[in-house]
C-alpha atoms as a PDB file:
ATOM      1  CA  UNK A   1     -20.961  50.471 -41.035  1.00  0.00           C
ATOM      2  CA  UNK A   2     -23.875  49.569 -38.954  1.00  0.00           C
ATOM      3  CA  UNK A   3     -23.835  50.236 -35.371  1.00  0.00           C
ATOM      4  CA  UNK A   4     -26.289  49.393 -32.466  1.00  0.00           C
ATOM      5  CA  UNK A   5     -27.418  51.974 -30.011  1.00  0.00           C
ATOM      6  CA  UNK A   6     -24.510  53.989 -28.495  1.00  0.00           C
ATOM      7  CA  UNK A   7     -24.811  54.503 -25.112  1.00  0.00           C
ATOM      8  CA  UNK A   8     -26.419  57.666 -23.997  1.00  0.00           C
ATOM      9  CA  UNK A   9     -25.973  59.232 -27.323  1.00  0.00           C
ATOM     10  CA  UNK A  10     -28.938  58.069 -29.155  1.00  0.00           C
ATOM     11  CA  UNK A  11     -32.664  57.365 -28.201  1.00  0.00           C
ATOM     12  CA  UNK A  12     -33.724  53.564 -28.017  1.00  0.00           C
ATOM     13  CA  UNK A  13     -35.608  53.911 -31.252  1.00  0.00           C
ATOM     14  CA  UNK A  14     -31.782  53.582 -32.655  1.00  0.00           C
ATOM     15  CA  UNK A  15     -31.624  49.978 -30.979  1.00  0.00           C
ATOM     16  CA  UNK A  16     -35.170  49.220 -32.346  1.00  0.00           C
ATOM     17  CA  UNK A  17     -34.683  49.924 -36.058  1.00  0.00           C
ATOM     18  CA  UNK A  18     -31.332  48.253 -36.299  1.00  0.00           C
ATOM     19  CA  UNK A  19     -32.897  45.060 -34.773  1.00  0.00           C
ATOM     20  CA  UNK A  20     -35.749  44.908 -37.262  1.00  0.00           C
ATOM     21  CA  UNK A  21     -32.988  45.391 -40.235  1.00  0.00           C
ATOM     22  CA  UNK A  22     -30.884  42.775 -38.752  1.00  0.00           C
ATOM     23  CA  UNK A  23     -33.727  40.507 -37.758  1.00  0.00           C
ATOM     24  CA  UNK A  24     -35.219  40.177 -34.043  1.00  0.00           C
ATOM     25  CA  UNK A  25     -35.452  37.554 -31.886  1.00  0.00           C
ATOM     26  CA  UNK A  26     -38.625  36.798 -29.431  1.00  0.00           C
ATOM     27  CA  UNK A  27     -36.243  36.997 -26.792  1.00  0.00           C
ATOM     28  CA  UNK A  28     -35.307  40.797 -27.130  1.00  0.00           C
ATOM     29  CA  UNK A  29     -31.950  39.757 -28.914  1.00  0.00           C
ATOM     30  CA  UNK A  30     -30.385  40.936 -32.274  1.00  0.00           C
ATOM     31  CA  UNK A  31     -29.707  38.851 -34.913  1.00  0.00           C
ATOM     32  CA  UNK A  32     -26.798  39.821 -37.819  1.00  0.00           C
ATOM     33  CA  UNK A  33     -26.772  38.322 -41.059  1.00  0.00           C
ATOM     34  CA  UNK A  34     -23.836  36.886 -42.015  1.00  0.00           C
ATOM     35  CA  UNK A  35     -20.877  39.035 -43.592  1.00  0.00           C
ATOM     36  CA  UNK A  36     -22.846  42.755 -42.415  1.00  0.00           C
ATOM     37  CA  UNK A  37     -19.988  44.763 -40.658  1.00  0.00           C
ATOM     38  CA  UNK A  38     -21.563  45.695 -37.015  1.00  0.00           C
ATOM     39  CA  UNK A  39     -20.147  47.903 -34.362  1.00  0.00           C
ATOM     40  CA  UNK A  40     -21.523  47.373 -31.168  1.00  0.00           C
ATOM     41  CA  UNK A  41     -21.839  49.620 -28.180  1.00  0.00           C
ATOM     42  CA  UNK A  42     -22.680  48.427 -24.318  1.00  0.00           C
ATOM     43  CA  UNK A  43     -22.143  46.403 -21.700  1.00  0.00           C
ATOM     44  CA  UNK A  44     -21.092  42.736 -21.184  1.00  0.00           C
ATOM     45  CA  UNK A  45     -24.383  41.078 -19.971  1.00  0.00           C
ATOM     46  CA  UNK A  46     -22.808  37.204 -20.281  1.00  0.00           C
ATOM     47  CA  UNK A  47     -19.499  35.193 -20.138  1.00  0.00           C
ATOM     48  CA  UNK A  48     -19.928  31.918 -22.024  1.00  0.00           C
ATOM     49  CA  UNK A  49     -17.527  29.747 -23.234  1.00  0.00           C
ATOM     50  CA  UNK A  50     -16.152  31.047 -26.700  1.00  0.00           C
ATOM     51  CA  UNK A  51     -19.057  34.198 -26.327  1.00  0.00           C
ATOM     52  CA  UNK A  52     -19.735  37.255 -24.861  1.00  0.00           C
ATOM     53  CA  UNK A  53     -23.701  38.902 -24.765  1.00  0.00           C
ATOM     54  CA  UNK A  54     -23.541  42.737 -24.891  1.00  0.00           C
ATOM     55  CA  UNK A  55     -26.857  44.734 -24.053  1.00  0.00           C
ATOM     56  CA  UNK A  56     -27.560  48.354 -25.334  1.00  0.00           C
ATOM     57  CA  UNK A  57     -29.066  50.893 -23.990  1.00  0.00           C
ATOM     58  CA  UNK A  58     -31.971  50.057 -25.803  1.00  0.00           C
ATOM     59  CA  UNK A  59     -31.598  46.488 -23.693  1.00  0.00           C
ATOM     60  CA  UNK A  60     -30.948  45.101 -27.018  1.00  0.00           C
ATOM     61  CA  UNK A  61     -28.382  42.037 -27.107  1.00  0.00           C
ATOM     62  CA  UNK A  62     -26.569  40.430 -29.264  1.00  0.00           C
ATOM     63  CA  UNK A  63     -24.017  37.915 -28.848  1.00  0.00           C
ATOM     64  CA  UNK A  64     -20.547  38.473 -30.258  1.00  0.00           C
ATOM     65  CA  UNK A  65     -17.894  35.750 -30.897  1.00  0.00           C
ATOM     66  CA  UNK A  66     -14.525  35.177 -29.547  1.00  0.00           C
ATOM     67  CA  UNK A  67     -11.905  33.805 -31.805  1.00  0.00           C
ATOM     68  CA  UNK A  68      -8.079  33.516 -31.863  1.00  0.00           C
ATOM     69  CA  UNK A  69      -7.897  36.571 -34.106  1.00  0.00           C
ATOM     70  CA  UNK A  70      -9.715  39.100 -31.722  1.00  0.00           C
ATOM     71  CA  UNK A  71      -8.066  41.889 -31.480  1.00  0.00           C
ATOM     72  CA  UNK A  72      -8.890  43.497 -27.229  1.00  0.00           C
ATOM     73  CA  UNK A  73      -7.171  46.803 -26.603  1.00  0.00           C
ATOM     74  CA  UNK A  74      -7.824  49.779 -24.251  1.00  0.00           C
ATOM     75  CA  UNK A  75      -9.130  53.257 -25.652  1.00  0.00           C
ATOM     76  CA  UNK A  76      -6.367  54.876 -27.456  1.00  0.00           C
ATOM     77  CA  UNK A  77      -4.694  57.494 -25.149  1.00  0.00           C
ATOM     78  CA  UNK A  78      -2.279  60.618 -26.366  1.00  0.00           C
ATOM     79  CA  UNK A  79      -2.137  62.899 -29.324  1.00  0.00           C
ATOM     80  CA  UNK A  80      -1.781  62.387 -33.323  1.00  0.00           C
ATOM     81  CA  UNK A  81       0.444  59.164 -34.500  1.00  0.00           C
ATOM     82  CA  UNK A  82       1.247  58.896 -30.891  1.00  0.00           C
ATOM     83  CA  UNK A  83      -2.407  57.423 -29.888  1.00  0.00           C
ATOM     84  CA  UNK A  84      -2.244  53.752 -29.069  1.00  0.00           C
ATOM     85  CA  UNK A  85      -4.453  51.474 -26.565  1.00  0.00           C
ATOM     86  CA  UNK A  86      -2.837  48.623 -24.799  1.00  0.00           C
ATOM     87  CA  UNK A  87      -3.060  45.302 -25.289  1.00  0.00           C
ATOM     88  CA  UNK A  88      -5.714  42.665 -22.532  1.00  0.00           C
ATOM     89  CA  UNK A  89      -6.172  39.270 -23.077  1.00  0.00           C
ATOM     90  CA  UNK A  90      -9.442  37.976 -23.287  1.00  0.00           C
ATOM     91  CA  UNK A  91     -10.082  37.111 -19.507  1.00  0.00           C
ATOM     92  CA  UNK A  92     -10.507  40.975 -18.971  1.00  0.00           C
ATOM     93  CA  UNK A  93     -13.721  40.659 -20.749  1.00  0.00           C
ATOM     94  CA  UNK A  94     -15.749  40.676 -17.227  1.00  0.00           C
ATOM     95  CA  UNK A  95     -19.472  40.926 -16.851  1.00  0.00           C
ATOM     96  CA  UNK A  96     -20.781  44.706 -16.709  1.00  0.00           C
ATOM     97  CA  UNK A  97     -17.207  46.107 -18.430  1.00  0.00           C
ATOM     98  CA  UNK A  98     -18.717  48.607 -21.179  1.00  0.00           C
ATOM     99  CA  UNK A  99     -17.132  47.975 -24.445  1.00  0.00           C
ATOM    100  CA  UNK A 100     -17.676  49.125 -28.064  1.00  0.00           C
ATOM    101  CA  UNK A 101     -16.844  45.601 -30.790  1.00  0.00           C
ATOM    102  CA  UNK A 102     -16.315  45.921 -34.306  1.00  0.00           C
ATOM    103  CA  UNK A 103     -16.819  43.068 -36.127  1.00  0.00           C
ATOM    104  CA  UNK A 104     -19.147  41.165 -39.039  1.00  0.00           C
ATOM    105  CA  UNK A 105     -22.033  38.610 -39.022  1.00  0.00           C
ATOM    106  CA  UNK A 106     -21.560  35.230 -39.331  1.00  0.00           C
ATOM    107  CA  UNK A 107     -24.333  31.966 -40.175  1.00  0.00           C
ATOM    108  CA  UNK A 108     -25.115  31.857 -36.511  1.00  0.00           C
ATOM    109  CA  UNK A 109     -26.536  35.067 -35.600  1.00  0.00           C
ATOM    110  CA  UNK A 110     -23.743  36.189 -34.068  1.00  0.00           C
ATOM    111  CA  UNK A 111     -20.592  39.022 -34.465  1.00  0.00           C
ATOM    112  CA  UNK A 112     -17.356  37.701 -35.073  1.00  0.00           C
ATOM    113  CA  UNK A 113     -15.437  40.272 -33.196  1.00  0.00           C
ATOM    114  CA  UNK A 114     -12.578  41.241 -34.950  1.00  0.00           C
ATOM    115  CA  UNK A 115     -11.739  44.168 -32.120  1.00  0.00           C
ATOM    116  CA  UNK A 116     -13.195  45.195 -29.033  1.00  0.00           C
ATOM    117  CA  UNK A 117     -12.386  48.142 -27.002  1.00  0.00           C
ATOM    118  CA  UNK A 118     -13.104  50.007 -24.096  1.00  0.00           C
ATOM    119  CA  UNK A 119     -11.679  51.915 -21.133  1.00  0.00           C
ATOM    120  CA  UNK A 120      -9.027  50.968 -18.727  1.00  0.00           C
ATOM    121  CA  UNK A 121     -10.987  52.776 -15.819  1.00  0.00           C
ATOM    122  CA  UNK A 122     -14.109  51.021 -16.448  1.00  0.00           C
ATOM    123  CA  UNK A 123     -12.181  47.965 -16.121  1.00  0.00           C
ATOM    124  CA  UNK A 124     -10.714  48.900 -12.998  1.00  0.00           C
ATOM    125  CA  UNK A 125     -14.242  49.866 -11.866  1.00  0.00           C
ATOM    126  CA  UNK A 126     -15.506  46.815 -12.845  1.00  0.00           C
ATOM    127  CA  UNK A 127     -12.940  44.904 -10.670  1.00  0.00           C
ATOM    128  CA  UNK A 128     -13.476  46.392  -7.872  1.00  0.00           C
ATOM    129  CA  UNK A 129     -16.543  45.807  -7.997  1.00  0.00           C
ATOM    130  CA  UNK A 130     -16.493  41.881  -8.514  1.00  0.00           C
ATOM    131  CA  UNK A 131     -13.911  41.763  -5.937  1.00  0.00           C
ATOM    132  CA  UNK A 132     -15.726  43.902  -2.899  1.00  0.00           C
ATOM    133  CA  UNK A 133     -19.354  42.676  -3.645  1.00  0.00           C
ATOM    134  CA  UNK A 134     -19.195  38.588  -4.712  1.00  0.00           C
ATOM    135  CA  UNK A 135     -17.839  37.854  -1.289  1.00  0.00           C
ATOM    136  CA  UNK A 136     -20.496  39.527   0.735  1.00  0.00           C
ATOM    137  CA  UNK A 137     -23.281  38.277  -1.003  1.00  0.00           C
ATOM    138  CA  UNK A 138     -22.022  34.221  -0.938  1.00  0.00           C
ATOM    139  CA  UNK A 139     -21.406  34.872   2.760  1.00  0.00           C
ATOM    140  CA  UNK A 140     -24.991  36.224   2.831  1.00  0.00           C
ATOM    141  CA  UNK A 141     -26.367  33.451   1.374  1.00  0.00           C
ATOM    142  CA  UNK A 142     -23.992  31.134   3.495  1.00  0.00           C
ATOM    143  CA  UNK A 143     -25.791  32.578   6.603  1.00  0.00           C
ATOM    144  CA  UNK A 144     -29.157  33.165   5.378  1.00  0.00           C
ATOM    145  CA  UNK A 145     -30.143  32.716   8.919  1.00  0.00           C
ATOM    146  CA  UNK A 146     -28.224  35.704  10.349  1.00  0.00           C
ATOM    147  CA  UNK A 147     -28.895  38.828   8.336  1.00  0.00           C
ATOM    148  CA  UNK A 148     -28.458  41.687  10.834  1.00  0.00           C
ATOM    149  CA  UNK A 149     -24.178  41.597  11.189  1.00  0.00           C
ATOM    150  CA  UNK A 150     -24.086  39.965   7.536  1.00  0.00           C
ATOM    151  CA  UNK A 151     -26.583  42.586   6.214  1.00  0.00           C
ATOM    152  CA  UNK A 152     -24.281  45.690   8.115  1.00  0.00           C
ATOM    153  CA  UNK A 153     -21.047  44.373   6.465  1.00  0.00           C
ATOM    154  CA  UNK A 154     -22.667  44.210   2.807  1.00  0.00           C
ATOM    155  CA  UNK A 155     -24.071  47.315   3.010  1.00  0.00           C
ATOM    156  CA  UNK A 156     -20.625  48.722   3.515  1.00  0.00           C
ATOM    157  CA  UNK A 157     -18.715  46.646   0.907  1.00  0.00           C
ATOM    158  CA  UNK A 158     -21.640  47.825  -1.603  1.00  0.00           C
ATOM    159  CA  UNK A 159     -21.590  51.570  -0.377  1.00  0.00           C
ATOM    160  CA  UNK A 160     -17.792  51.367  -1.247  1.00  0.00           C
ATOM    161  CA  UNK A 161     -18.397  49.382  -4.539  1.00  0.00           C
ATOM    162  CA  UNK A 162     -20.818  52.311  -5.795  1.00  0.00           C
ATOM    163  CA  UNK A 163     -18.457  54.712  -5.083  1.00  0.00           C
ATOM    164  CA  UNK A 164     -15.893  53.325  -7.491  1.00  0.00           C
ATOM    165  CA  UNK A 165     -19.112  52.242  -9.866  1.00  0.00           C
ATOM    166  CA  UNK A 166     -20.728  55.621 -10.913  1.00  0.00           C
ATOM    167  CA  UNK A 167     -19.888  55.679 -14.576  1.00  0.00           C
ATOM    168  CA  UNK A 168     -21.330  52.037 -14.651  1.00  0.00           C
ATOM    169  CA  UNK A 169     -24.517  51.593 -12.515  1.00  0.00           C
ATOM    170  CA  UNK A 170     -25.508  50.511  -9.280  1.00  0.00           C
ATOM    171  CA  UNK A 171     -24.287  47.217  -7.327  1.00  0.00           C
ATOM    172  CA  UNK A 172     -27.762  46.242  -7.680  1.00  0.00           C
ATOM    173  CA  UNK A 173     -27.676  45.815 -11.660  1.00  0.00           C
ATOM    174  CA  UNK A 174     -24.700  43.430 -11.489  1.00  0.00           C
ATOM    175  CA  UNK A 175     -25.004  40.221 -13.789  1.00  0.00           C
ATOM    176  CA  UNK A 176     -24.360  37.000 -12.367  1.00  0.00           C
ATOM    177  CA  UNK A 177     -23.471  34.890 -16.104  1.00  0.00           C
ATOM    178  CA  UNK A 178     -22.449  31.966 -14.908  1.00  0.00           C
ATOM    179  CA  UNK A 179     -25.604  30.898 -12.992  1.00  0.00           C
ATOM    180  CA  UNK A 180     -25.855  28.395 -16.012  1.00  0.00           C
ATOM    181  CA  UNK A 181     -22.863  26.500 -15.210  1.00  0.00           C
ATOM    182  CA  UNK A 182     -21.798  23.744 -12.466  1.00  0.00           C
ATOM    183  CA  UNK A 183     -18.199  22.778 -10.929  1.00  0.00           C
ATOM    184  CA  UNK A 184     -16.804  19.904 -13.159  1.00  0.00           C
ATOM    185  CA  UNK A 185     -13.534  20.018 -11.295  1.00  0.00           C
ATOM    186  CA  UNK A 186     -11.229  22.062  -9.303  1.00  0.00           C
ATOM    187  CA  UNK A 187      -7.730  22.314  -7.750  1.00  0.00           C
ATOM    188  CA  UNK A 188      -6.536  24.091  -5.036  1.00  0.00           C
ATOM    189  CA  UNK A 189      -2.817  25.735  -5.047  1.00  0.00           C
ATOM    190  CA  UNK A 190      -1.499  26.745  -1.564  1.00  0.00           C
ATOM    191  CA  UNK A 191       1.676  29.369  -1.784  1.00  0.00           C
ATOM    192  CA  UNK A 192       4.067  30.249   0.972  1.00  0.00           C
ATOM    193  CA  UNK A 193       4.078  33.589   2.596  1.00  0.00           C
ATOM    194  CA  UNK A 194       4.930  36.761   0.374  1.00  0.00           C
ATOM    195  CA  UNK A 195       5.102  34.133  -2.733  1.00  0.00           C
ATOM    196  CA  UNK A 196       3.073  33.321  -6.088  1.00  0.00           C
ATOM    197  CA  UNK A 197       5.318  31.207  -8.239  1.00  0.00           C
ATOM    198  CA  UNK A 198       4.086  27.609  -8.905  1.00  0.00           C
ATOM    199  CA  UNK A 199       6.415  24.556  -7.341  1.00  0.00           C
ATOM    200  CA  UNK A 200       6.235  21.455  -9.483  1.00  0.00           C
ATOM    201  CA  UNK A 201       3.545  19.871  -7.387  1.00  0.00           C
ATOM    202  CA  UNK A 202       1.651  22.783  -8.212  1.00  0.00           C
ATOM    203  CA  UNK A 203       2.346  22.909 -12.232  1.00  0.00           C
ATOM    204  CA  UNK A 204       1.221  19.161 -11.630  1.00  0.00           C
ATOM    205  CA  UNK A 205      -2.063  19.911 -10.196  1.00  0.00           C
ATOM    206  CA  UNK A 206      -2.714  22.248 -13.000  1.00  0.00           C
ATOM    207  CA  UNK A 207      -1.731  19.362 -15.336  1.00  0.00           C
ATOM    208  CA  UNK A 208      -4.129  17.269 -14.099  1.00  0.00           C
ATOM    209  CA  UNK A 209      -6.865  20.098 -14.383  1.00  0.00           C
ATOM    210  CA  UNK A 210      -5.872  21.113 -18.130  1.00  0.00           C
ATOM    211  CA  UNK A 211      -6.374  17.588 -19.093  1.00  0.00           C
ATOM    212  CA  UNK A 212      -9.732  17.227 -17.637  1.00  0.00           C
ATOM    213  CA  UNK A 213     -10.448  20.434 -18.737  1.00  0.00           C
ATOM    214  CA  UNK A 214      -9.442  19.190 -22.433  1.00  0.00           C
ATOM    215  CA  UNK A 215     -11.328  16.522 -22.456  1.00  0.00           C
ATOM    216  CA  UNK A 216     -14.453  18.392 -22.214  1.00  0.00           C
ATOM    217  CA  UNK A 217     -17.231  20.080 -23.999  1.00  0.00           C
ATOM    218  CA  UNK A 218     -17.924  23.198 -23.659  1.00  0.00           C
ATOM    219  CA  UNK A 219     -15.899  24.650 -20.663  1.00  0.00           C
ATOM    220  CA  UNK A 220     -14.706  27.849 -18.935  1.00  0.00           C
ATOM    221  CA  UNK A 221     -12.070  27.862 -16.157  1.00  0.00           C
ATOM    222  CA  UNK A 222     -12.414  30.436 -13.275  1.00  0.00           C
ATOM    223  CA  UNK A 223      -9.548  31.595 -10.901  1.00  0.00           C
ATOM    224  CA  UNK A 224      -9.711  33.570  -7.892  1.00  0.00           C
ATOM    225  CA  UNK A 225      -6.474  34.388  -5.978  1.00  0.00           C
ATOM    226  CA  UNK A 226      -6.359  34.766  -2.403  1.00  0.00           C
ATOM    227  CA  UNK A 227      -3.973  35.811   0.490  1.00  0.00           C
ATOM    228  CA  UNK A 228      -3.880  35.378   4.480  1.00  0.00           C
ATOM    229  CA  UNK A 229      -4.794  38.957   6.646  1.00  0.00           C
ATOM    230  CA  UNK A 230      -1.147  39.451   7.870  1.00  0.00           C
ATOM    231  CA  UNK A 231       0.295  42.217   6.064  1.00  0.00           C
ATOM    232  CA  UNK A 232      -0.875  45.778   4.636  1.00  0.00           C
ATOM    233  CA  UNK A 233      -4.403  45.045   2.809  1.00  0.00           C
ATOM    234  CA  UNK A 234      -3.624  46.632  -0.542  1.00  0.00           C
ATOM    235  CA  UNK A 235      -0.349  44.420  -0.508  1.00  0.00           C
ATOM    236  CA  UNK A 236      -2.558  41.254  -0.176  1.00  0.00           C
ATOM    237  CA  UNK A 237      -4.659  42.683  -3.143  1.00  0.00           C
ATOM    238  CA  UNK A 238      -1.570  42.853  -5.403  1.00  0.00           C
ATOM    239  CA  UNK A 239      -0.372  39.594  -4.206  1.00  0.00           C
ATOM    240  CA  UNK A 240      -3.663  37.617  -4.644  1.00  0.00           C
ATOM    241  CA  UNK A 241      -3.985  38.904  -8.132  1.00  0.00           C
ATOM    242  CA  UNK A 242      -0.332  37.891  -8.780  1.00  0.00           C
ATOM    243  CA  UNK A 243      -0.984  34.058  -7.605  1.00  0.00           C
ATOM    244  CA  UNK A 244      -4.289  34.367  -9.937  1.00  0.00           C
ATOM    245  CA  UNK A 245      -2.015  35.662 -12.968  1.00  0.00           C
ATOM    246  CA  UNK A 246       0.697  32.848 -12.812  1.00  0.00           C
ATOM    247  CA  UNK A 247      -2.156  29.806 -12.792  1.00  0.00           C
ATOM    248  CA  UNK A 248      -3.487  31.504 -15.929  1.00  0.00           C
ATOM    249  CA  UNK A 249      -0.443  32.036 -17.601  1.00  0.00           C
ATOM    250  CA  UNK A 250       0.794  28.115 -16.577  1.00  0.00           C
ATOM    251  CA  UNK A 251      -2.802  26.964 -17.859  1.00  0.00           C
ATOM    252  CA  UNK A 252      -2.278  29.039 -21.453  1.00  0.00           C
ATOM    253  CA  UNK A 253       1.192  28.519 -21.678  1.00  0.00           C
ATOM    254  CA  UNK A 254       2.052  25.146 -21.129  1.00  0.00           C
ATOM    255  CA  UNK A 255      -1.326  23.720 -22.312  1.00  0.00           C
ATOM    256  CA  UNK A 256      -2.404  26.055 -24.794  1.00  0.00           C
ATOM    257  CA  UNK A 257      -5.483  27.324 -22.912  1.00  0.00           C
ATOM    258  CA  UNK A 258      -7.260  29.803 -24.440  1.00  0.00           C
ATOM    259  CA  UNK A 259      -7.665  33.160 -22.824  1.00  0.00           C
ATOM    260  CA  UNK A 260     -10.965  33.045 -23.405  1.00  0.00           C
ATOM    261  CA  UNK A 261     -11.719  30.280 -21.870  1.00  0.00           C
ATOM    262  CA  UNK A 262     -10.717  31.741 -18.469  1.00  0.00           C
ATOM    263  CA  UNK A 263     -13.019  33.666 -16.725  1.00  0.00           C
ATOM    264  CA  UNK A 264     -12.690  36.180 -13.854  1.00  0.00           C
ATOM    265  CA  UNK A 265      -9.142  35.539 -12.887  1.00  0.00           C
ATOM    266  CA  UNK A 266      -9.407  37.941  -9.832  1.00  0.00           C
ATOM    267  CA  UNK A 267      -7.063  38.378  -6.984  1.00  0.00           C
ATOM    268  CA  UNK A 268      -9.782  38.890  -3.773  1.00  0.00           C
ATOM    269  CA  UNK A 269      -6.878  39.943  -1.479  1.00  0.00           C
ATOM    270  CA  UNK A 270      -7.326  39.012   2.173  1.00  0.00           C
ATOM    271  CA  UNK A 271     -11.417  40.059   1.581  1.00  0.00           C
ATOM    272  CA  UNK A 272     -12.405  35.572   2.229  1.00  0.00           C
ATOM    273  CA  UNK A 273      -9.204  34.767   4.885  1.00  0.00           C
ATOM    274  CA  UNK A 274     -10.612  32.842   8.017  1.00  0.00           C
ATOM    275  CA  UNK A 275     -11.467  34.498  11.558  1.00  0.00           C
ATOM    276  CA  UNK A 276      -8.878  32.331  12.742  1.00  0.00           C
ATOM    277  CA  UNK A 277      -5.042  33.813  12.922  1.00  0.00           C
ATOM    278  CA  UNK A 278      -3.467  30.509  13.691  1.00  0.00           C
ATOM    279  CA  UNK A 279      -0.377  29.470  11.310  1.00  0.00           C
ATOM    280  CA  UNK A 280      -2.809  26.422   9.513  1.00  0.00           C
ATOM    281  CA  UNK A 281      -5.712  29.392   8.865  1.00  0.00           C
ATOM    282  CA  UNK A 282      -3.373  31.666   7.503  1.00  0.00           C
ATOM    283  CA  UNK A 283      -1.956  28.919   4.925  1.00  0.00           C
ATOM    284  CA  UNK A 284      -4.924  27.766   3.663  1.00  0.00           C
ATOM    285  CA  UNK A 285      -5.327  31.720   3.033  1.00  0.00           C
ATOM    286  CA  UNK A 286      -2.786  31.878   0.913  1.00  0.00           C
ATOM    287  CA  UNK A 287      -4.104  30.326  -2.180  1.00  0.00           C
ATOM    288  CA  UNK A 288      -5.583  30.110  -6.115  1.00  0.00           C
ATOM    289  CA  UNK A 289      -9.146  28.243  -6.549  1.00  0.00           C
ATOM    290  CA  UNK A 290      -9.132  26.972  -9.997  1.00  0.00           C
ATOM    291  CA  UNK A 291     -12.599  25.388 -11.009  1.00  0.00           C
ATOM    292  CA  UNK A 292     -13.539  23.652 -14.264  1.00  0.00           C
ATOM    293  CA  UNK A 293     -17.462  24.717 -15.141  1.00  0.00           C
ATOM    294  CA  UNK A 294     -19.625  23.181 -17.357  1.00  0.00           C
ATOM    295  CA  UNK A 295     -23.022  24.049 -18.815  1.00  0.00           C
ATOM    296  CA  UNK A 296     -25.345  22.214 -16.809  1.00  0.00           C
ATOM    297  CA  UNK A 297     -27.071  20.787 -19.904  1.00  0.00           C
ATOM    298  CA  UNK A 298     -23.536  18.705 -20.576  1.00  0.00           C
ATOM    299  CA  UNK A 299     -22.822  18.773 -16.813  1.00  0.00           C
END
């Protein structure tokens, strides 16, 4: 079976000689012939629509393909016939998440994935990550103009993000992915206090949004979860990702969404609630942001 560069195992030369059997590109990316076997090793550089772009270690990439029959399990855990990973669906397939892909070429270039694994704390790093850093560094850009109290509270959100980080690299190495994309459309689902099932003027919002969604070329949905700052934090956290989880399983279940085609469905906790405590601020708190994006080229 041939395999790109493992990660700290072998010496970049690895990376190098599988490229030139495989065929480089100009561009520093790997291409497969069609029906070679390939097992990939390293980390998710790029979300696209029905893709994923892994680098090496050699910062080698090649892009691997996401189909119905993917197979996307955890690291098998336990002894003998007892060993078994569990079962993600594909929106767990976030940007810097190490994972190792088995799989064989196809006409385009590409590996058609047939499993891809990796480890359930790497995931969890990965999260936290995503969920500590993307908010301080939109409100940094927000106020551009006043860096001193912005700059204090990201460098604590990304002191704590390294912490929980280590065995994946500094904050300062994350990869955007989606900088190629543009809000098509979006809905906005507001849920009462302590609560994250969908009312039917919710499920019709989502409707709405799965049609549109439908309808177009090429598109990913993201969803971010949120809640209001009453309450103990790491409840809010839990919460927030459960108001995320039921928009994504409405989207896939009642309109056949593919998994795949949702990206980042993160619950950010109370991290983005409002200065304000009034009763209004604290309901529009308590919500799931669910944006269509495009590539800008079919924007």
């Amino acid at each position: 079976m041939m395999s790109m560069t493992r990660i700290g195992n072998r010496k970049a030369i690895g990376g190098v000689v599988l490229a030139l059997a495989c065929g480089l590109l100009l561009t520093g990316g790997v291409v497969v012939s069609p029906g070679v076997k390939a097992e990939i090793n390293g980390r998710i550089n790029k979300r696209d629509v029905d893709t994923i772009t892994i680098r090496d270690a050699s910062d080698m990439e090649v892009v691997v393909l996401l189909t119905n029959d993917t197979t996307i399990k955890s690291n098998k855990k336990g002894l003998g016939l007892f060993r078994r990973g569990k079962n993600f669906d594909a929106t767990s397939l976030m940007r810097g998440l190490i994972v190792t892909v088995e799989g064989t070429g196809n006409t385009d270039g590409q590996v058609a994935a047939n499993e891809i694994r990796f480890n359930e704390a790497d995931l969890k790093d990965v999260m936290t990550v995503h969920s500590r850093v993307q908010p301080v560094e939109e409100e940094t850009k927000r106020l551009s103009g006043k860096v001193d109290e912005t700059g204090k509270v990201a460098n604590g959100a990304k002191d704590s993000a390294d912490a929980a980080h280590q065995r994946i690299d500094s904050v300062n190495d994350r990869i955007t992915g989606l900088d190629d994309f543009v809000v098509a459309h979006s809905a906005t689902i507001y849920f009462p206090l302590n609560q994250y099932t969908l009312s039917a003027s919710d499920k019709k919002m989502l409707d709405e949004l799965a049609t549109k969604a439908s309808a177009m070329k090429g598109y990913v949905i993201e969803v971010a979860g949120f809640a209001d700052s009453s309450g103990n934090a790491d409840k809010n956290l839990e919460l927030s990702q459960r108001r995320a989880d039921a928009v994504v399983q409405y989207l896939a279940v009642a309109h056949s969404i593919p998994p795949r085609r949702i990206v980042t469905p993160i619950g950010y906790g109370d991290m983005r609630s409002q200065d304000s405590k009034t009763p209004e601020a604290q309901r529009l708190d308590r919500r799931v942001d669910a944006k269509i994006l495009v590539n800008r080229g079919q924007a």
